[in-house]
Protein backbone atom coordinates (compact mmCIF):
# COMPACT_ATOMS: atom_id res chain seq x y z
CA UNK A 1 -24.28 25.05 -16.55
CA UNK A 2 -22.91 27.73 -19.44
CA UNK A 3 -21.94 31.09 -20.08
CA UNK A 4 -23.14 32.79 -22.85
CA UNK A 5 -22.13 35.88 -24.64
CA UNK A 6 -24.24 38.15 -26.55
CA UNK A 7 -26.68 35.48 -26.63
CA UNK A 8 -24.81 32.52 -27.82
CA UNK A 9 -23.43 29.45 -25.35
CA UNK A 10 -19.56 30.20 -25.60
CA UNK A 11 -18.43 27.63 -22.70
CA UNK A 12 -20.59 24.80 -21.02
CA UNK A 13 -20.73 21.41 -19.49
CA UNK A 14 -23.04 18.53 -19.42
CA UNK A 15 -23.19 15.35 -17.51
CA UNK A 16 -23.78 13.02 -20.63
CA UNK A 17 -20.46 14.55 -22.66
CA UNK A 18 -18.03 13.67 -19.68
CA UNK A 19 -19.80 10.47 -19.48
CA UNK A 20 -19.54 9.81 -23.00
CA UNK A 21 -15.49 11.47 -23.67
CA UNK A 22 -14.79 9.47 -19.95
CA UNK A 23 -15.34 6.18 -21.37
CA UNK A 24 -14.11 6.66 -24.15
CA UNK A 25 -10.83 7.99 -22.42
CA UNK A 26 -11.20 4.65 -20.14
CA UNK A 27 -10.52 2.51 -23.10
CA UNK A 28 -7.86 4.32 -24.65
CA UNK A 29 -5.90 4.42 -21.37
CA UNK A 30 -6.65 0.65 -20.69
CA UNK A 31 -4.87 -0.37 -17.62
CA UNK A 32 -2.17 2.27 -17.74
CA UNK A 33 -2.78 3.23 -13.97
CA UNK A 34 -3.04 0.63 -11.32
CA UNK A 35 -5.06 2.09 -9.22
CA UNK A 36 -9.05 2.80 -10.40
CA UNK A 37 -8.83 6.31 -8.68
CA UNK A 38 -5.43 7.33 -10.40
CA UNK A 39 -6.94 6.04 -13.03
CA UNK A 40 -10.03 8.07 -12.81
CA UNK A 41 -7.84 11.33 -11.80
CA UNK A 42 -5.94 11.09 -14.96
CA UNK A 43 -8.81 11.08 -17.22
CA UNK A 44 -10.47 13.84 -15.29
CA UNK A 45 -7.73 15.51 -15.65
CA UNK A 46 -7.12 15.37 -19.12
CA UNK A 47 -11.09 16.18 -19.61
CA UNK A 48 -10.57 19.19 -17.67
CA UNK A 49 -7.96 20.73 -19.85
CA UNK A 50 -9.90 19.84 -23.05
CA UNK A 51 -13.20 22.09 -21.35
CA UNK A 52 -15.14 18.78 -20.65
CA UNK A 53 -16.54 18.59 -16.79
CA UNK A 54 -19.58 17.75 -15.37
CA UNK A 55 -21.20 20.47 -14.41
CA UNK A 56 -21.42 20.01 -10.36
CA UNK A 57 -17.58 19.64 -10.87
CA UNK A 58 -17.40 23.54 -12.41
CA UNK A 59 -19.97 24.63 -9.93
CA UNK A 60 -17.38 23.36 -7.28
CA UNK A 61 -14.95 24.73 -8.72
CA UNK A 62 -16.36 27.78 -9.48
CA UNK A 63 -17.00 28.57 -5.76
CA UNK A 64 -13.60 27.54 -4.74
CA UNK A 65 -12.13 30.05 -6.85
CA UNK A 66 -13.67 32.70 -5.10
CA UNK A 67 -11.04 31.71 -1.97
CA UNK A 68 -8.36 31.36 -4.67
CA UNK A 69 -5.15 34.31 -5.94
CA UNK A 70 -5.69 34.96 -9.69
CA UNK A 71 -2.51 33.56 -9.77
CA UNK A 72 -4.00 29.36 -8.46
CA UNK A 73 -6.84 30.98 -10.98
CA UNK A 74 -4.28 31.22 -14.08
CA UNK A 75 -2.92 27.93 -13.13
CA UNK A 76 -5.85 25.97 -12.85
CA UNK A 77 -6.60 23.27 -14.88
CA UNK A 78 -10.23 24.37 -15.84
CA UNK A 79 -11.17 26.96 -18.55
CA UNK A 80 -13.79 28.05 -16.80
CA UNK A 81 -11.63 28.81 -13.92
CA UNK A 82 -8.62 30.47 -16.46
CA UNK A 83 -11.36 32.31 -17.89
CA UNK A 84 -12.48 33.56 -14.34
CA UNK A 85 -9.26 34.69 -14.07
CA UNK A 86 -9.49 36.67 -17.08
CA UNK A 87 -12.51 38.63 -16.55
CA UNK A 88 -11.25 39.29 -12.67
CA UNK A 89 -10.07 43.00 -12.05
CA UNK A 90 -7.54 41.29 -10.00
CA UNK A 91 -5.91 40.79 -13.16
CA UNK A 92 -4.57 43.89 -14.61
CA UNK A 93 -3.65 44.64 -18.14
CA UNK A 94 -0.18 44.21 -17.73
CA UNK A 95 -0.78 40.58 -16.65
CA UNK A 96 -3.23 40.40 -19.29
CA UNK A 97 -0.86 41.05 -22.01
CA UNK A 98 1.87 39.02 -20.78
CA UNK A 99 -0.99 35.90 -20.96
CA UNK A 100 0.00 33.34 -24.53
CA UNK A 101 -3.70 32.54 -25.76
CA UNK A 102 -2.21 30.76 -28.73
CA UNK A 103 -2.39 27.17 -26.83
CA UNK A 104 -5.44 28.43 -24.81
CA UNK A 105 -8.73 26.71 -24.31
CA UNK A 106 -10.76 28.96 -27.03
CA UNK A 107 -13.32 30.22 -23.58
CA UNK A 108 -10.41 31.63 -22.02
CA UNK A 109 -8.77 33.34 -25.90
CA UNK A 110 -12.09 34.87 -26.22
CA UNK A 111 -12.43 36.15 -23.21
CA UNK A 112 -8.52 37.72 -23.19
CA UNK A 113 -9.57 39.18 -26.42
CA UNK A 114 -12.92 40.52 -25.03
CA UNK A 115 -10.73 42.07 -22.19
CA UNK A 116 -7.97 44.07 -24.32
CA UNK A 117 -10.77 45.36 -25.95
């Protein structure tokens, strides 16, 4: 799964990357968390933030925001979801300028920026 702009893949996900950034995440946080699925949350987590899913995770996720306020939507942990969010009329350009892109997954900046445009 990706989105492309103009021709060119601006966001995506693959299988084999969350594989790959997952165990290396796995080593790094060791036996931090008890619990394997804690564990597992915690790294999916901080995948999530950093843009890296597999992509039935973002397909999920992009069909439960559908049932979500933009407001869940600007909360979410995914970019994809954030950027969502952004493009949504729902989200009107008052909101829009109040939004801080400066610590913001670059999918989601250029997709603010595409929007005050």
């Amino acid at each position: 799964m990706f989105v492309s702009l103009d021709g060119a893949k601006i966001y995506g996900a693959a299988y084999y990357m969350y594989l790959k950034e997952s165990v290396s995440l796995q080593a790094k946080v060791g036996n931090e968390h008890a619990d394997p699925r804690s564990r597992q949350l915690n790294i999916d987590q901080q995948l999530a933030a950093q843009g890296i899913a597999p992509d039935w995770l973002l397909t999920g996720a992009a069909f439960e925001s559908l049932n979500q306020s933009i407001d869940d939507m600007l909360a979410s942990i995914h970019p994809l979801i954030r950027g969502l969010a952004v493009l949504d009329a729902r989200c009107g350009k008052r909101r829009l300028l109040k939004i801080d892109t400066t610590a913001e997954h670059p999918f989601v900046a250029r997709l603010h920026a595409l929007r005050l445009a």
